[in-house]
N, C-alpha and C. Protein backbone atom coordinates (compact mmCIF):
# COMPACT_ATOMS: atom_id res chain seq x y z
N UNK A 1 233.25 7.52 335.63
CA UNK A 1 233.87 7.52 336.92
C UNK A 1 235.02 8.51 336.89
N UNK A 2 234.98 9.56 338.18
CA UNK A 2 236.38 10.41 338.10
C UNK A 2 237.63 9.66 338.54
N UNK A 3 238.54 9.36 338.24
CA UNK A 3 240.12 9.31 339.06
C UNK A 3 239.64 9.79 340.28
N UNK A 4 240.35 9.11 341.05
CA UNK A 4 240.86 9.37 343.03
C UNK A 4 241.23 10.51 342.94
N UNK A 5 242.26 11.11 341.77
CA UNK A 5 242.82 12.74 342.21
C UNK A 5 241.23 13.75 341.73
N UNK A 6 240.84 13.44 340.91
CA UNK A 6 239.77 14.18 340.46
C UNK A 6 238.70 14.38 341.45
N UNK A 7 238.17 12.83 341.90
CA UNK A 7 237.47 13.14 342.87
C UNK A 7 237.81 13.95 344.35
N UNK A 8 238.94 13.42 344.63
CA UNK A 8 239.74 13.97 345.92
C UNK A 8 239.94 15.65 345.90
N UNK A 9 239.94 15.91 345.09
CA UNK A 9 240.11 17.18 344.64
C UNK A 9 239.01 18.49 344.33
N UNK A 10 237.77 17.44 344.00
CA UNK A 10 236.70 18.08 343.46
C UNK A 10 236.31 19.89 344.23
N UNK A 11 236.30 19.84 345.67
CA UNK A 11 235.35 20.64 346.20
C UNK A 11 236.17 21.13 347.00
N UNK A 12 236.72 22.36 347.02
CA UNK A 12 237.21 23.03 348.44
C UNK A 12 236.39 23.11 349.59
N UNK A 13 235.55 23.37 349.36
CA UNK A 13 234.31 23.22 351.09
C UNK A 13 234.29 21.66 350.71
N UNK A 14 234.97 21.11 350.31
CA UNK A 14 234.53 19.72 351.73
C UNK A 14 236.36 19.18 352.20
N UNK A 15 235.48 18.93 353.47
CA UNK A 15 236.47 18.28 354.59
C UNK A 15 237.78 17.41 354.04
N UNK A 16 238.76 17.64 354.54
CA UNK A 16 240.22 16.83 354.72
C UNK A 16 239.39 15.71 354.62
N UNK A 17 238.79 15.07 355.60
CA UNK A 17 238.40 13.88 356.00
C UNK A 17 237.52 13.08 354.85
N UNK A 18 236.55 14.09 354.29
CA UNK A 18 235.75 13.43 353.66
C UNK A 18 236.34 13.22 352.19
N UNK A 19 237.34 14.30 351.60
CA UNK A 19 237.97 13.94 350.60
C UNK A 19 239.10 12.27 350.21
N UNK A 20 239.60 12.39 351.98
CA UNK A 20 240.39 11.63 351.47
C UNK A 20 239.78 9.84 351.63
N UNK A 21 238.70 10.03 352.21
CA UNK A 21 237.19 9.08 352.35
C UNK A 21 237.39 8.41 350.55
N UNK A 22 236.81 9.88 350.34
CA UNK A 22 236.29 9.84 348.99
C UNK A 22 237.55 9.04 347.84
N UNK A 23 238.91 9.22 347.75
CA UNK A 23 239.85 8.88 347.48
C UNK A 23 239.72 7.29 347.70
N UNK A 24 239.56 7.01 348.75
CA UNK A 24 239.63 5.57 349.41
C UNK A 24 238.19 4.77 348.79
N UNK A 25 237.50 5.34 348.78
CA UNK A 25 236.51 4.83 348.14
C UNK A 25 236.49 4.50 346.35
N UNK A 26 237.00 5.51 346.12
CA UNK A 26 237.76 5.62 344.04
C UNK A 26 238.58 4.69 344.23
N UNK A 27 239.46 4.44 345.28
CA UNK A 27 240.47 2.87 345.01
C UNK A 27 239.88 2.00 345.15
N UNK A 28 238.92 1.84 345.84
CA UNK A 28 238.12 0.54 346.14
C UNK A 28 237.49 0.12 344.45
N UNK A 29 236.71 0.74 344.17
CA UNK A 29 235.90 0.99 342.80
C UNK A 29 236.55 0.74 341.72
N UNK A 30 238.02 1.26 341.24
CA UNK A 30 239.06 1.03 340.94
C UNK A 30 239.19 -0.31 340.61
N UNK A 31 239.66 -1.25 341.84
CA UNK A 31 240.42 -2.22 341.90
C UNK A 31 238.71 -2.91 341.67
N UNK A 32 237.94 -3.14 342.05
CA UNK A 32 236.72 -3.70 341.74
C UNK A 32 236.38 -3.66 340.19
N UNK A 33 236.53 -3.06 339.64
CA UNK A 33 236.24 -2.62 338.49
C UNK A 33 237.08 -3.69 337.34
N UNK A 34 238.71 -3.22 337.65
CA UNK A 34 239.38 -4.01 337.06
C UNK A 34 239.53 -5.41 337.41
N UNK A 35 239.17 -5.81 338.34
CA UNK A 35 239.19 -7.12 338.78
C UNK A 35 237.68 -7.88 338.01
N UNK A 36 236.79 -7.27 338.25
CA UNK A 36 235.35 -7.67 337.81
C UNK A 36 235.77 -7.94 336.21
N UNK A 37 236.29 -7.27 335.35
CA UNK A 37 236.79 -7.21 334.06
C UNK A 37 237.82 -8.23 333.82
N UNK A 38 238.49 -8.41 334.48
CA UNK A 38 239.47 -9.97 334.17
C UNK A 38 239.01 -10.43 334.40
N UNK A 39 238.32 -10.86 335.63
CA UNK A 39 238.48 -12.23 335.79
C UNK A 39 236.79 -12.59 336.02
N UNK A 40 235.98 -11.57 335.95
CA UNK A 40 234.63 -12.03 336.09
C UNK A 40 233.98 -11.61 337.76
N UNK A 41 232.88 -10.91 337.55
CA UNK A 41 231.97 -10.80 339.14
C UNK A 41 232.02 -11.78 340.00
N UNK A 42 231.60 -12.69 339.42
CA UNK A 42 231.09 -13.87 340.14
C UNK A 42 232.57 -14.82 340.90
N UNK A 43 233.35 -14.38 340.30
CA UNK A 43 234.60 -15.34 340.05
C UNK A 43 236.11 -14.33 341.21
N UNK A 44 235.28 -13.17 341.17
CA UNK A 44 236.40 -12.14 342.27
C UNK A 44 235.32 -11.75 343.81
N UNK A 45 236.63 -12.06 344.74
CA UNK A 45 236.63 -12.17 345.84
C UNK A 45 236.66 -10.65 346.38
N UNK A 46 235.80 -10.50 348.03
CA UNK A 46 236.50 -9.28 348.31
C UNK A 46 237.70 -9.28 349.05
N UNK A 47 238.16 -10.32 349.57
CA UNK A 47 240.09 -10.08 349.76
C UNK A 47 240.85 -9.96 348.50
N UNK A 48 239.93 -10.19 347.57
CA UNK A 48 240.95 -10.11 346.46
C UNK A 48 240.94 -8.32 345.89
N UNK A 49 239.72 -7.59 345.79
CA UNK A 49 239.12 -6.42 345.86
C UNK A 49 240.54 -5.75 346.79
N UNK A 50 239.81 -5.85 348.10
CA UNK A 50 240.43 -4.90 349.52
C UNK A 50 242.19 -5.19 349.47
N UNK A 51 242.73 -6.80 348.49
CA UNK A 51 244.17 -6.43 348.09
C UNK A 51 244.56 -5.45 347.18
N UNK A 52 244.06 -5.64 346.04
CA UNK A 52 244.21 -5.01 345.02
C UNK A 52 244.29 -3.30 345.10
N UNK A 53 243.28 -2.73 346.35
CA UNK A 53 242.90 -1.25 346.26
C UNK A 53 243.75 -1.06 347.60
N UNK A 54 244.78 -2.19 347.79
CA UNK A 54 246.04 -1.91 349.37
C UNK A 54 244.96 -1.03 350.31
N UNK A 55 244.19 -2.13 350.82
CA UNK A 55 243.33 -1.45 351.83
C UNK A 55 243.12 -2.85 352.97
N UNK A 56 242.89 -2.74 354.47
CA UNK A 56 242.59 -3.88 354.70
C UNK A 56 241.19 -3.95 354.34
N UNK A 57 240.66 -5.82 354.97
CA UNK A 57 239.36 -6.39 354.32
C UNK A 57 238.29 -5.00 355.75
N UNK A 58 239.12 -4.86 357.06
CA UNK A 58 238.15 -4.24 357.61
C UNK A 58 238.31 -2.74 357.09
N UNK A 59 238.61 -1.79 356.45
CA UNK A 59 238.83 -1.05 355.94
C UNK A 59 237.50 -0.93 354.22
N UNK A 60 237.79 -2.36 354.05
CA UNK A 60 237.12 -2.49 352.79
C UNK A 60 235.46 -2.22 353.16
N UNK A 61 235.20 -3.20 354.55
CA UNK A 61 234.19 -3.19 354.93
C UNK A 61 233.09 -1.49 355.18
N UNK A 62 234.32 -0.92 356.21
CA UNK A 62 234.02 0.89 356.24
C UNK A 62 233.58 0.88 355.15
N UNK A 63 233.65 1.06 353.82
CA UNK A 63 233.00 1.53 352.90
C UNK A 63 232.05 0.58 351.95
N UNK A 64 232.14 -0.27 352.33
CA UNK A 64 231.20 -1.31 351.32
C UNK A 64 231.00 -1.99 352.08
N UNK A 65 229.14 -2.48 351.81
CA UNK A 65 228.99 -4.07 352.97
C UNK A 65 229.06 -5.38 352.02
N UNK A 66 229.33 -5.05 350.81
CA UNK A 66 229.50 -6.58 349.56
C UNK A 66 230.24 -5.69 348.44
N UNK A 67 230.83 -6.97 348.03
CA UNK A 67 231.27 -6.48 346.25
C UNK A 67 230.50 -5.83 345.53
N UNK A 68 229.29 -5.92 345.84
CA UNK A 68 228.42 -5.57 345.45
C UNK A 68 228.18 -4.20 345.30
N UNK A 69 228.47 -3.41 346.48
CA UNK A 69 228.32 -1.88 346.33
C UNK A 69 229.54 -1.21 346.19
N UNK A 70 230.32 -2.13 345.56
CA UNK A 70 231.57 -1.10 345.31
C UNK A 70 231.41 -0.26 343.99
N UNK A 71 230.49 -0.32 343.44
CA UNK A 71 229.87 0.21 341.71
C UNK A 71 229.13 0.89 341.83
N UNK A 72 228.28 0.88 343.18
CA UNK A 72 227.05 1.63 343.42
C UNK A 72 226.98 2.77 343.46
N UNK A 73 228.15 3.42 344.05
CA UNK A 73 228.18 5.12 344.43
C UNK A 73 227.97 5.94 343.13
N UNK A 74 228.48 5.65 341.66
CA UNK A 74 228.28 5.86 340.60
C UNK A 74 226.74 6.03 340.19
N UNK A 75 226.23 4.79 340.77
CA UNK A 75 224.77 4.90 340.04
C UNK A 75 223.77 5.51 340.68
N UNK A 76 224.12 5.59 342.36
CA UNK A 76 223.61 6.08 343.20
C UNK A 76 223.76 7.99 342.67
N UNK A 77 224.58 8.42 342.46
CA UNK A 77 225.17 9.81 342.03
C UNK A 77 224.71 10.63 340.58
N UNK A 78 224.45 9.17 339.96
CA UNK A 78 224.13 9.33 338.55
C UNK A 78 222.94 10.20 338.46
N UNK A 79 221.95 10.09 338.59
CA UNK A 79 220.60 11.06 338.30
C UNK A 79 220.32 12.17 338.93
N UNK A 80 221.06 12.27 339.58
CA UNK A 80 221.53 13.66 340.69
C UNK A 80 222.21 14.89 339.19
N UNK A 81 223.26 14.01 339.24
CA UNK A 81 224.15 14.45 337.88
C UNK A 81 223.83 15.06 336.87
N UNK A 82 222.83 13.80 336.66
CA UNK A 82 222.26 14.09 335.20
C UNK A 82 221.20 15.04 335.14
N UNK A 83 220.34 15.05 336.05
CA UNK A 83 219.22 16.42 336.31
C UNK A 83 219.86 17.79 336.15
N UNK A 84 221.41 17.83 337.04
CA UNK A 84 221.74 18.81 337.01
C UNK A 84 222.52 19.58 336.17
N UNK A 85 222.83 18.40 335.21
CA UNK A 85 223.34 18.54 333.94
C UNK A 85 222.61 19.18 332.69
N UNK A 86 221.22 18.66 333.10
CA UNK A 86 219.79 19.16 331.95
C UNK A 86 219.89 20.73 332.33
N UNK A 87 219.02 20.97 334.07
CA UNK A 87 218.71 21.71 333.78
C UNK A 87 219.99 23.22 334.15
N UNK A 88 221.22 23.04 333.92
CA UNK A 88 221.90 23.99 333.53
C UNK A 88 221.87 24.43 332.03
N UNK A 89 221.18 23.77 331.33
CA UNK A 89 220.83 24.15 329.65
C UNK A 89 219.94 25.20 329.74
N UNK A 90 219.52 26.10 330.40
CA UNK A 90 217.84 26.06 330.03
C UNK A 90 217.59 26.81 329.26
N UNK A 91 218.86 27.45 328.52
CA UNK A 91 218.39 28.39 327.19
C UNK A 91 218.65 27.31 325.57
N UNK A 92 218.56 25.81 326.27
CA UNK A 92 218.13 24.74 324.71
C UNK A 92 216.73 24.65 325.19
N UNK A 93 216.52 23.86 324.09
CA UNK A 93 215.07 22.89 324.15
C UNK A 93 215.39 21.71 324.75
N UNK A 94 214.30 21.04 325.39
CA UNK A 94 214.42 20.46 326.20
C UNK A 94 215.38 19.06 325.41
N UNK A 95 214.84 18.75 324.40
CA UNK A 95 215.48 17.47 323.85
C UNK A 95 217.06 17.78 323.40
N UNK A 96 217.20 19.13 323.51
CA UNK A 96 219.03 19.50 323.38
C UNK A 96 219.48 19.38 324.58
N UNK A 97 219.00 20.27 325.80
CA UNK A 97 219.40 19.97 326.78
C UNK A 97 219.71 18.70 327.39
N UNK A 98 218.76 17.41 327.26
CA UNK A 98 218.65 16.55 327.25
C UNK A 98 220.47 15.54 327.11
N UNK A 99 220.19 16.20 325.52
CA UNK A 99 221.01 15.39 324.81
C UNK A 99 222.81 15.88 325.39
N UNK A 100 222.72 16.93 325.56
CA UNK A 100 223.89 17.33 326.26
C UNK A 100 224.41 16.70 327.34
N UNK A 101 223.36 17.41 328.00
CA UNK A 101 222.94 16.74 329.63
C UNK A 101 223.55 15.33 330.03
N UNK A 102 223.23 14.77 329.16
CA UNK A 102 223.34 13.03 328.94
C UNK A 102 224.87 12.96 328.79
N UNK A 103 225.28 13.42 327.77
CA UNK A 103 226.35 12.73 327.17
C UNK A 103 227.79 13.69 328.04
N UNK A 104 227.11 14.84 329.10
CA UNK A 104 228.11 15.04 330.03
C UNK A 104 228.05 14.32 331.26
N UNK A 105 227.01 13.63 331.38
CA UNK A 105 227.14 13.04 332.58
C UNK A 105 227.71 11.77 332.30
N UNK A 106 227.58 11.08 331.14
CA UNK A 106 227.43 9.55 331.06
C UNK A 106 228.89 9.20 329.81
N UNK A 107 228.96 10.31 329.27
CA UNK A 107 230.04 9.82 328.08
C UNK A 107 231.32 9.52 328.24
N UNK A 108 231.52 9.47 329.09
CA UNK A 108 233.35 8.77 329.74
C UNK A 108 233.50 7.59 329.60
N UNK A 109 234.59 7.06 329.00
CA UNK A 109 234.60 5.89 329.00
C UNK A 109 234.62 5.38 330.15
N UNK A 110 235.23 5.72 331.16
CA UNK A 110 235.04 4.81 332.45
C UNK A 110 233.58 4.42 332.53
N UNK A 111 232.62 5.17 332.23
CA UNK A 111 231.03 4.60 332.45
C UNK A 111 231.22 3.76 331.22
N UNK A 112 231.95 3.72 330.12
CA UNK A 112 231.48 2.60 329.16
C UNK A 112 231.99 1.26 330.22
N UNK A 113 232.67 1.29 330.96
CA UNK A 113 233.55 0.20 331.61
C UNK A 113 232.77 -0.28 332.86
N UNK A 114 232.16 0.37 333.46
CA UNK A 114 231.23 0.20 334.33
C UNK A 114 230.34 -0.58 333.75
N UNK A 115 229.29 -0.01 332.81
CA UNK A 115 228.24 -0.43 332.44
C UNK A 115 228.35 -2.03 331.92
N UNK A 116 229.61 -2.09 331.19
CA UNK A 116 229.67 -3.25 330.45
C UNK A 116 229.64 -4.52 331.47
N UNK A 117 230.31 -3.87 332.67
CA UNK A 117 230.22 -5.31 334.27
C UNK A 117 229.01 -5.45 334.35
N UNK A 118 228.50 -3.95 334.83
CA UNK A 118 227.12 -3.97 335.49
C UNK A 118 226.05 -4.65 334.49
N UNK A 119 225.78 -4.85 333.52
CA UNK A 119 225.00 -5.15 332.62
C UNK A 119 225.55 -6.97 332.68
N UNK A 120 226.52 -7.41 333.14
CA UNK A 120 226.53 -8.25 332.87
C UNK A 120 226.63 -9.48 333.94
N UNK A 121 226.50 -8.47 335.22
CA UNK A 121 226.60 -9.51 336.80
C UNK A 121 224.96 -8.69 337.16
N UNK A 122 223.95 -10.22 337.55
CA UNK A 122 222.72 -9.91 337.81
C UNK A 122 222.74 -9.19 339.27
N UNK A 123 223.18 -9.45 339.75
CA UNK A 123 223.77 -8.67 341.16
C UNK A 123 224.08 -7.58 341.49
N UNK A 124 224.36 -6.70 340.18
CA UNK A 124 224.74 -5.33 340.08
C UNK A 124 223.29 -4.46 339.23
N UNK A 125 223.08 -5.87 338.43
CA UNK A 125 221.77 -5.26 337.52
C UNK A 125 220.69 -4.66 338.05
N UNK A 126 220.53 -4.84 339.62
CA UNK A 126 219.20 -4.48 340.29
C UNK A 126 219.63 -2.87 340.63
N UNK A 127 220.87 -2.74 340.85
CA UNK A 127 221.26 -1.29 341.34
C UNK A 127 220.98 -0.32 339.86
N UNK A 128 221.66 -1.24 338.57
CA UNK A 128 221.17 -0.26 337.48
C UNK A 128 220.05 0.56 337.50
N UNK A 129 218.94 -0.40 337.84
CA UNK A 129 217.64 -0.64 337.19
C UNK A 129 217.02 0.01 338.42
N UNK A 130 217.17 0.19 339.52
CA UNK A 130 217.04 1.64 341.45
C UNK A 130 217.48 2.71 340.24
N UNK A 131 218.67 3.21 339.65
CA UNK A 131 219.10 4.40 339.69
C UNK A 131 218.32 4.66 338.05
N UNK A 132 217.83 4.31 337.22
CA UNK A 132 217.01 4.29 336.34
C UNK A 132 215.62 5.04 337.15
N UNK A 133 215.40 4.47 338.04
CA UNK A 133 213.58 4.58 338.28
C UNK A 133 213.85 6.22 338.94
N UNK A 134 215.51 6.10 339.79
CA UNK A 134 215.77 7.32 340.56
C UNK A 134 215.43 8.60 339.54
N UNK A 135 216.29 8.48 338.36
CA UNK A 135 216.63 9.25 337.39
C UNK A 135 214.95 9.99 337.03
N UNK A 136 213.92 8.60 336.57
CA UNK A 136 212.70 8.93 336.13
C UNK A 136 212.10 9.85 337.18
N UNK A 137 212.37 9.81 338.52
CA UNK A 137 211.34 10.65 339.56
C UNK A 137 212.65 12.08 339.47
N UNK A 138 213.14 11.84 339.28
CA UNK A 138 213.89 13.22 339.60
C UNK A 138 213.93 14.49 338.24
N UNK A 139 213.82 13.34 337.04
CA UNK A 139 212.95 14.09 335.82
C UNK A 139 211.99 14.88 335.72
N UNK A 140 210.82 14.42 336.10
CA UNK A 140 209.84 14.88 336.36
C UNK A 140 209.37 15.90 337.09
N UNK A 141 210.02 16.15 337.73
CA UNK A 141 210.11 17.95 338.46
C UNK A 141 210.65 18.74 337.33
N UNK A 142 212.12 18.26 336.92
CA UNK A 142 212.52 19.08 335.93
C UNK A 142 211.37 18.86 334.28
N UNK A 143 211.03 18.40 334.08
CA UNK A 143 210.36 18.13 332.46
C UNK A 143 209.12 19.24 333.15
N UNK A 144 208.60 18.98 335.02
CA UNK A 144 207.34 19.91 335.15
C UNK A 144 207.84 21.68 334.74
N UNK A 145 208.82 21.96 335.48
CA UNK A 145 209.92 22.73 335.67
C UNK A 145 209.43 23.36 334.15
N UNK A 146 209.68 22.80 332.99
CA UNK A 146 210.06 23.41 331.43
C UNK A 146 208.99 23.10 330.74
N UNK A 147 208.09 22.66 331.25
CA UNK A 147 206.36 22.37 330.57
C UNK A 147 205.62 22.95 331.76
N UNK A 148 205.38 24.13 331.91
CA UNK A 148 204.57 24.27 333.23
C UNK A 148 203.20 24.36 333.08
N UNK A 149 202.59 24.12 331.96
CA UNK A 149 200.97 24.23 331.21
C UNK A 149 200.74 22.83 331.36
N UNK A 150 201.98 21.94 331.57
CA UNK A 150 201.59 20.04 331.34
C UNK A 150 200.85 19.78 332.41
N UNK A 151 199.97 18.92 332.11
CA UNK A 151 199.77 18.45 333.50
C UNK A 151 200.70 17.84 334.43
N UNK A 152 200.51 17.07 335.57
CA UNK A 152 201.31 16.29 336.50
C UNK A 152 201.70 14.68 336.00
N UNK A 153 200.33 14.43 335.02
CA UNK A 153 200.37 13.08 334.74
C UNK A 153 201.62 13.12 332.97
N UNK A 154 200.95 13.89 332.82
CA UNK A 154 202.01 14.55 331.05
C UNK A 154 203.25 14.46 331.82
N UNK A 155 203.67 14.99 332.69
CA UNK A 155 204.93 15.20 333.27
C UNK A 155 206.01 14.04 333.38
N UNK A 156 204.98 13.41 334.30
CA UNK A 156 205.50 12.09 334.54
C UNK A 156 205.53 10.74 333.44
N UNK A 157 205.13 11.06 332.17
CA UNK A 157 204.49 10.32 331.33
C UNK A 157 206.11 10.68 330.37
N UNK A 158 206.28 11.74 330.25
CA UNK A 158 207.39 12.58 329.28
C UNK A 158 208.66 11.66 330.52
N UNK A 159 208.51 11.99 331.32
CA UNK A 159 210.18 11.80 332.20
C UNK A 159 210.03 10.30 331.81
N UNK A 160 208.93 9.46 332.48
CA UNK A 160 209.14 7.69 332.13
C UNK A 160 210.03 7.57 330.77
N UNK A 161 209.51 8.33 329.79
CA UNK A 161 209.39 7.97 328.00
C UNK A 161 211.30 8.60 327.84
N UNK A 162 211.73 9.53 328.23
CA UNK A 162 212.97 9.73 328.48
C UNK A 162 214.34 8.71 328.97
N UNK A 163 213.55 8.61 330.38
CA UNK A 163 214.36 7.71 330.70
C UNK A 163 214.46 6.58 330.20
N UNK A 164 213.56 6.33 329.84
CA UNK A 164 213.82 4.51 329.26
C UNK A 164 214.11 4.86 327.55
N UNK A 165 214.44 5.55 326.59
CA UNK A 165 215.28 5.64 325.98
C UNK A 165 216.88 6.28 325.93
N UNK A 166 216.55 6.83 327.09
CA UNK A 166 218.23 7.25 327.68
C UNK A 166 218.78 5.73 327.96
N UNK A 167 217.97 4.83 328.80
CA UNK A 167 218.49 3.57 329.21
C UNK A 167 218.92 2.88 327.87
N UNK A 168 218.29 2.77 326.80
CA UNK A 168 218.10 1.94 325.68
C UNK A 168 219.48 2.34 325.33
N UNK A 169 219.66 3.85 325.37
CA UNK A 169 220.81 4.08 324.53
C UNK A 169 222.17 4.02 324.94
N UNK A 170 222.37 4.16 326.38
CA UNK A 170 223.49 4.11 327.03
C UNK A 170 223.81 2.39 327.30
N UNK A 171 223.02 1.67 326.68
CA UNK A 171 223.36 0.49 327.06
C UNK A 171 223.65 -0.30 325.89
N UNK A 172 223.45 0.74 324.48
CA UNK A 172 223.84 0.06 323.46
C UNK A 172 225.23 0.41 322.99
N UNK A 173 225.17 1.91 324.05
CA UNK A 173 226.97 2.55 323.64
C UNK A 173 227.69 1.69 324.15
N UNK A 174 227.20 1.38 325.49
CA UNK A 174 228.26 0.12 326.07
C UNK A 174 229.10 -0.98 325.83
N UNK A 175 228.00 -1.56 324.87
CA UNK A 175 228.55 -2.33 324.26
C UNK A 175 229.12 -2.51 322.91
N UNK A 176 229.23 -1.10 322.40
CA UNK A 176 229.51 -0.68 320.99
C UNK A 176 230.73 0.41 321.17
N UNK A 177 231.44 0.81 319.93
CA UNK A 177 231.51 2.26 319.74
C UNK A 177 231.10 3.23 318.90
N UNK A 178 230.08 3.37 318.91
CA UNK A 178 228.90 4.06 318.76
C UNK A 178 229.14 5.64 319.79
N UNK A 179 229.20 6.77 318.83
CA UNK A 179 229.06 8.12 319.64
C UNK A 179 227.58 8.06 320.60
N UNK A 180 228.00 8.45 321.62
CA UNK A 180 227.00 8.76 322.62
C UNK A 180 225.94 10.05 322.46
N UNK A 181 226.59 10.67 321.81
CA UNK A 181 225.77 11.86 321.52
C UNK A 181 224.93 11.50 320.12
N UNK A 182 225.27 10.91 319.06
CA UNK A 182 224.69 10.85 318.18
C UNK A 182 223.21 9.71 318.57
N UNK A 183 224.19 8.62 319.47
CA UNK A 183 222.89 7.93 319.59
C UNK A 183 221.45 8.30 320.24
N UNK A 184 221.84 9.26 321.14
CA UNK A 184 220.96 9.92 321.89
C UNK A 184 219.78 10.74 321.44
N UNK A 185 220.77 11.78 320.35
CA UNK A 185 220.23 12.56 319.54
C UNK A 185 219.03 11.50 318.78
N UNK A 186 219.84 10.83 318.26
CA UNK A 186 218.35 10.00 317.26
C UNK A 186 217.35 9.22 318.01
N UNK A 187 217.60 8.81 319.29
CA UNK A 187 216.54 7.97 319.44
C UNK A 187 215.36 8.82 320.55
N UNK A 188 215.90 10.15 320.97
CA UNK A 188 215.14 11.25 321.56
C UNK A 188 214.48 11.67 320.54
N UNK A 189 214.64 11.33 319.21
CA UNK A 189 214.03 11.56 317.84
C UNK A 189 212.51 11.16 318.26
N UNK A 190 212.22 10.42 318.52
CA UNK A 190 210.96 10.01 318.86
C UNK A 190 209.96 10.49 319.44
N UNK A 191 210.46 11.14 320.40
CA UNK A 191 209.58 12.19 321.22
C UNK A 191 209.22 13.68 320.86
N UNK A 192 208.48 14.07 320.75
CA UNK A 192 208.12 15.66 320.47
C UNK A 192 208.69 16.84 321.89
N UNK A 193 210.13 16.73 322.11
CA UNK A 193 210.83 17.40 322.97
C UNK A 193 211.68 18.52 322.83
């Protein structure tokens, strides 16, 4: 996750408006985040949320319709990220690129902090497990992209087999400290990439 100034800051072509959106939305996420971490998902309120991020509850609402999607924009953003993270490599092999790719999109600790909620409120787990399947279809152009002799079905066969050891591994950093890059590296070991 970026900081409010990071994100707020990101893009000169975009709007006053939408930056400072974007800001308001990083406090929301923010205060969700740390609240979910004390005191438990299940157990935090969204007046308690929309206090914490000094926003009102109808304010809170503008940007989220449950506690629920205050985590989402992350995961929703994530495979966007990460595609575009691969294929700016394209003078590695695919399983370097990969491995890069990965561990610039995903290696911040704030995603270790995320993940560790999300993995652990079933309520959030379904959004994981959308931006997983997202990740796998958005692969697969790129894996066609750098195998262009593969077939369509090879394609999609390579992106599935990716993603679900990218999943394996980012979910064991989570709960470890375990380098992200090393883990990646070895368990992409598996594949002929």
């Amino acid at each position: 996750m970026e900081s409010a100034a990071g994100r707020g800051s990101a893009d000169r072509g975009t709007s006053l408006v939408e930056r400072r959106r974007a800001v308001t939305y990083r406090d929301i996420a923010d205060a969700a985040l740390g609240l979910f971490e004390r005191q438990g998902y299940d157990e935090t309120t969204v007046a308690q949320i929309a206090a914490a991020a000094g926003v009102s509850m109808r304010t809170f609402y503008r940007y989220c319709a449950s506690k629920d999607e205050t985590l989402t924009w992350e995961l929703a953003n994530g495979p966007g990220q990460l595609v575009s993270n691969i294929r700016k490599r394209s003078e590695l092999s695919l399983h370097d690129a990969v491995v890069a790719g990965f561990v610039e999109s995903a290696g911040i600790d704030e995603h270790r902090r995320l993940l560790r909620v999300i993995l652990e409120a079933p309520a959030l787990r379904s959004a994981w497990l959308a931006a997983g399947r997202e990740a796998q279809d958005d692969l697969v152009t790129l894996v066609a992209e750098r195998m262009p002799h593969s077939t369509p079905l090879r394609a999609h066969a390579l992106a599935a087999a990716i993603t679900a050891i990218l999943t394996s591994v980012i979910e064991r950093w989570a709960e470890s400290d375990e380098d992200l890059g090393t883990l990646t590296n070895d368990a992409l070991g598996v594949l002929a990439v």
